[in-house]
N, C-alpha and C. Protein backbone atom coordinates (compact mmCIF):
# COMPACT_ATOMS: atom_id res chain seq x y z
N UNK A 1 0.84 -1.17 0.00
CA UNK A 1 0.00 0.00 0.00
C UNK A 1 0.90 1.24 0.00
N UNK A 2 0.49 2.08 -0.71
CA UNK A 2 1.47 3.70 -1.04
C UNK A 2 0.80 4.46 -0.33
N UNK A 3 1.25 5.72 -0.27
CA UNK A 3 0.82 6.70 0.40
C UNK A 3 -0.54 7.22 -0.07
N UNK A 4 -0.93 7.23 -1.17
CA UNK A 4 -2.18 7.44 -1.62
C UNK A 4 -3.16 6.19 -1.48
N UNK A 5 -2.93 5.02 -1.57
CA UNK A 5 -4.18 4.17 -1.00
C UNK A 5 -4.28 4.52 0.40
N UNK A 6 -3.37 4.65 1.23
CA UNK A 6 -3.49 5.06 2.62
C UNK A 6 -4.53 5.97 2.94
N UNK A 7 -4.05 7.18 2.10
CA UNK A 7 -5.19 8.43 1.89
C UNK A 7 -6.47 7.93 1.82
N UNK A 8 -6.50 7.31 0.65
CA UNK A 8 -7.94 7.24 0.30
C UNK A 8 -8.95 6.06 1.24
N UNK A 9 -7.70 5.02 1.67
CA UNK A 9 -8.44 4.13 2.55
C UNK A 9 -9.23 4.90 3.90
N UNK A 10 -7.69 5.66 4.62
CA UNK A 10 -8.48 7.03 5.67
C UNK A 10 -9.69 7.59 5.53
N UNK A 11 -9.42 7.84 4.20
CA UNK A 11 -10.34 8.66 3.87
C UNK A 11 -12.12 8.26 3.41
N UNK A 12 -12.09 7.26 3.83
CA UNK A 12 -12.96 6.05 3.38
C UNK A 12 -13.56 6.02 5.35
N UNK A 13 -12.83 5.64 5.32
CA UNK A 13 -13.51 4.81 7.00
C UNK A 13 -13.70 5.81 7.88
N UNK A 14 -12.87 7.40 7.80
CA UNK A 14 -13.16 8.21 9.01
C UNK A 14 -14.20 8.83 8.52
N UNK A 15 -14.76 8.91 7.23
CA UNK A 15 -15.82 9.61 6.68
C UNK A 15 -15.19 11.53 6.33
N UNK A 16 -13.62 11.37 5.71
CA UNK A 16 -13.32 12.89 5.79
C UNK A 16 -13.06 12.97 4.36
N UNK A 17 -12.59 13.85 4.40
CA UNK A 17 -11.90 14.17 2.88
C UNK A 17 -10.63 13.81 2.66
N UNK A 18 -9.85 13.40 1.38
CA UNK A 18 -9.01 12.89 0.75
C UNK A 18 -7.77 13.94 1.49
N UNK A 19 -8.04 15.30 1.54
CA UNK A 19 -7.30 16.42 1.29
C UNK A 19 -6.97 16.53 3.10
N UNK A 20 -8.60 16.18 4.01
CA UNK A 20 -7.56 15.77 5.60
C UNK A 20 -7.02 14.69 6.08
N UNK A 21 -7.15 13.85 5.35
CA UNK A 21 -6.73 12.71 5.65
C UNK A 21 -4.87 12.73 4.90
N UNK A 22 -4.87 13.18 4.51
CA UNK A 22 -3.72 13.34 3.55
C UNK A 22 -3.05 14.66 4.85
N UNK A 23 -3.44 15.14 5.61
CA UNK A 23 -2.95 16.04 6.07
C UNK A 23 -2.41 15.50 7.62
N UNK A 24 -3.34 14.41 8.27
CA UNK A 24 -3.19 13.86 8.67
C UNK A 24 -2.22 12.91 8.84
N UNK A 25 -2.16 12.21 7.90
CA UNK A 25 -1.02 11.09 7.82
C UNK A 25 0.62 11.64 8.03
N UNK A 26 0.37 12.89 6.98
CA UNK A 26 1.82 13.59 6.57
C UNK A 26 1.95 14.14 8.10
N UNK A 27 0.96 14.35 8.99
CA UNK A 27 1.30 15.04 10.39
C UNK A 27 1.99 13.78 10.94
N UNK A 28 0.99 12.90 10.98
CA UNK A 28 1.90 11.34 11.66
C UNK A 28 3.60 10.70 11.32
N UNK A 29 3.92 11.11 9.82
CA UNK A 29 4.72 10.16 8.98
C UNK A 29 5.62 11.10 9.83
N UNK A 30 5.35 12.63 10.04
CA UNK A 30 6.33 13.79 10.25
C UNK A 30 7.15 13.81 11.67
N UNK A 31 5.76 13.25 12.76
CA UNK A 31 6.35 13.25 14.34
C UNK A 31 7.01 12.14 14.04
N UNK A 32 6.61 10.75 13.52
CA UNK A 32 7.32 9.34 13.79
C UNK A 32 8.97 9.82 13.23
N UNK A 33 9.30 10.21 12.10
CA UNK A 33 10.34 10.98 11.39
C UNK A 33 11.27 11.16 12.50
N UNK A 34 10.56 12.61 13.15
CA UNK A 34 11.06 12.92 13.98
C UNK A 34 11.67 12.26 15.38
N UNK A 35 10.87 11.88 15.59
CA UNK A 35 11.22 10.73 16.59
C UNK A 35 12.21 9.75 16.79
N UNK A 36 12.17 9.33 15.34
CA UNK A 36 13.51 8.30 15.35
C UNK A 36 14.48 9.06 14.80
N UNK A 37 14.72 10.20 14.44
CA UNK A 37 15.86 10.56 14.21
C UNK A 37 16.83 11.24 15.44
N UNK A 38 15.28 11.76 16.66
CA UNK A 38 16.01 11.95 17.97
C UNK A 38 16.37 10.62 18.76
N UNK A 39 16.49 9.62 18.34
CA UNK A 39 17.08 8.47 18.63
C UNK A 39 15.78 7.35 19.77
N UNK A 40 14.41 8.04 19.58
CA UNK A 40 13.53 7.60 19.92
C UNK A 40 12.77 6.26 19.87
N UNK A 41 12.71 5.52 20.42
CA UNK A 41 11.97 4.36 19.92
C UNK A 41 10.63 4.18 19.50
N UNK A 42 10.21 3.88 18.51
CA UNK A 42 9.05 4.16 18.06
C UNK A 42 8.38 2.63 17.67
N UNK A 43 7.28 2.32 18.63
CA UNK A 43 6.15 0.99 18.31
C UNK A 43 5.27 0.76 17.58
N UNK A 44 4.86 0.30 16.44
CA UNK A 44 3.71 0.34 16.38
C UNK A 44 2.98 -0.30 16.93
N UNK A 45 1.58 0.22 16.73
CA UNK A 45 0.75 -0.17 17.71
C UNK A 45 -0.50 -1.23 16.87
N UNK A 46 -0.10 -2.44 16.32
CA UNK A 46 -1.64 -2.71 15.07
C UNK A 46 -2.72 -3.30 15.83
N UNK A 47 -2.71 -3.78 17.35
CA UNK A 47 -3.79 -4.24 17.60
C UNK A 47 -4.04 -3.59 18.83
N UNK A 48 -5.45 -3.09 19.55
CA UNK A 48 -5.32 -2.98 20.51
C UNK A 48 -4.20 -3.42 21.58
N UNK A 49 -4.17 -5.15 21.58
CA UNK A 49 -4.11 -5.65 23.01
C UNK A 49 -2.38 -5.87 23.09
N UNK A 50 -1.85 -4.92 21.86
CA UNK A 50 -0.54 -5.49 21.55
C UNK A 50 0.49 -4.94 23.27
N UNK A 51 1.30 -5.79 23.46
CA UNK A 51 2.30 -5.66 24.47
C UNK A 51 3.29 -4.17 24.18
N UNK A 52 3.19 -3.32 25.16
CA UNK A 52 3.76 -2.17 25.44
C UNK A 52 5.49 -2.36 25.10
C-alpha cells in the first residue's frame, strides 16, 4: 500500500476528505520521522491488546 491508497483508505472509513486525511497522515509520517531521528523508539501499535 502507497501513500495514496493510505489516503484514500483514511479517507474512506473516518468519513473525511481525501485532502484531511492526507494532512493527517503527513502530520503522523512527520512526528514518527522525527522521533527516530532523535534516537527515539518508536512501536507500532496494530492491535489494541498489543504488548507495550
Amino acid at each position: 500500500m502507497n501513500k495514496g491508497e493510505l489516503v484514500d483508505s483514511v479517507a474512506a472509513k473516518a468519513n473525511i476528505t481525501k485532502k484531511q486525511a492526507d494532512e493527517v497522515i503527513s502530520a503522523f509520517l512527520e512526528i514518527v520521522t522525527e522521533a527516530v531521528a532523535n534516537g527515539e523508539k518508536v512501536i507500532p501499535i496494530l492491535y489494541e491488546d498489543a504488548p507495550n
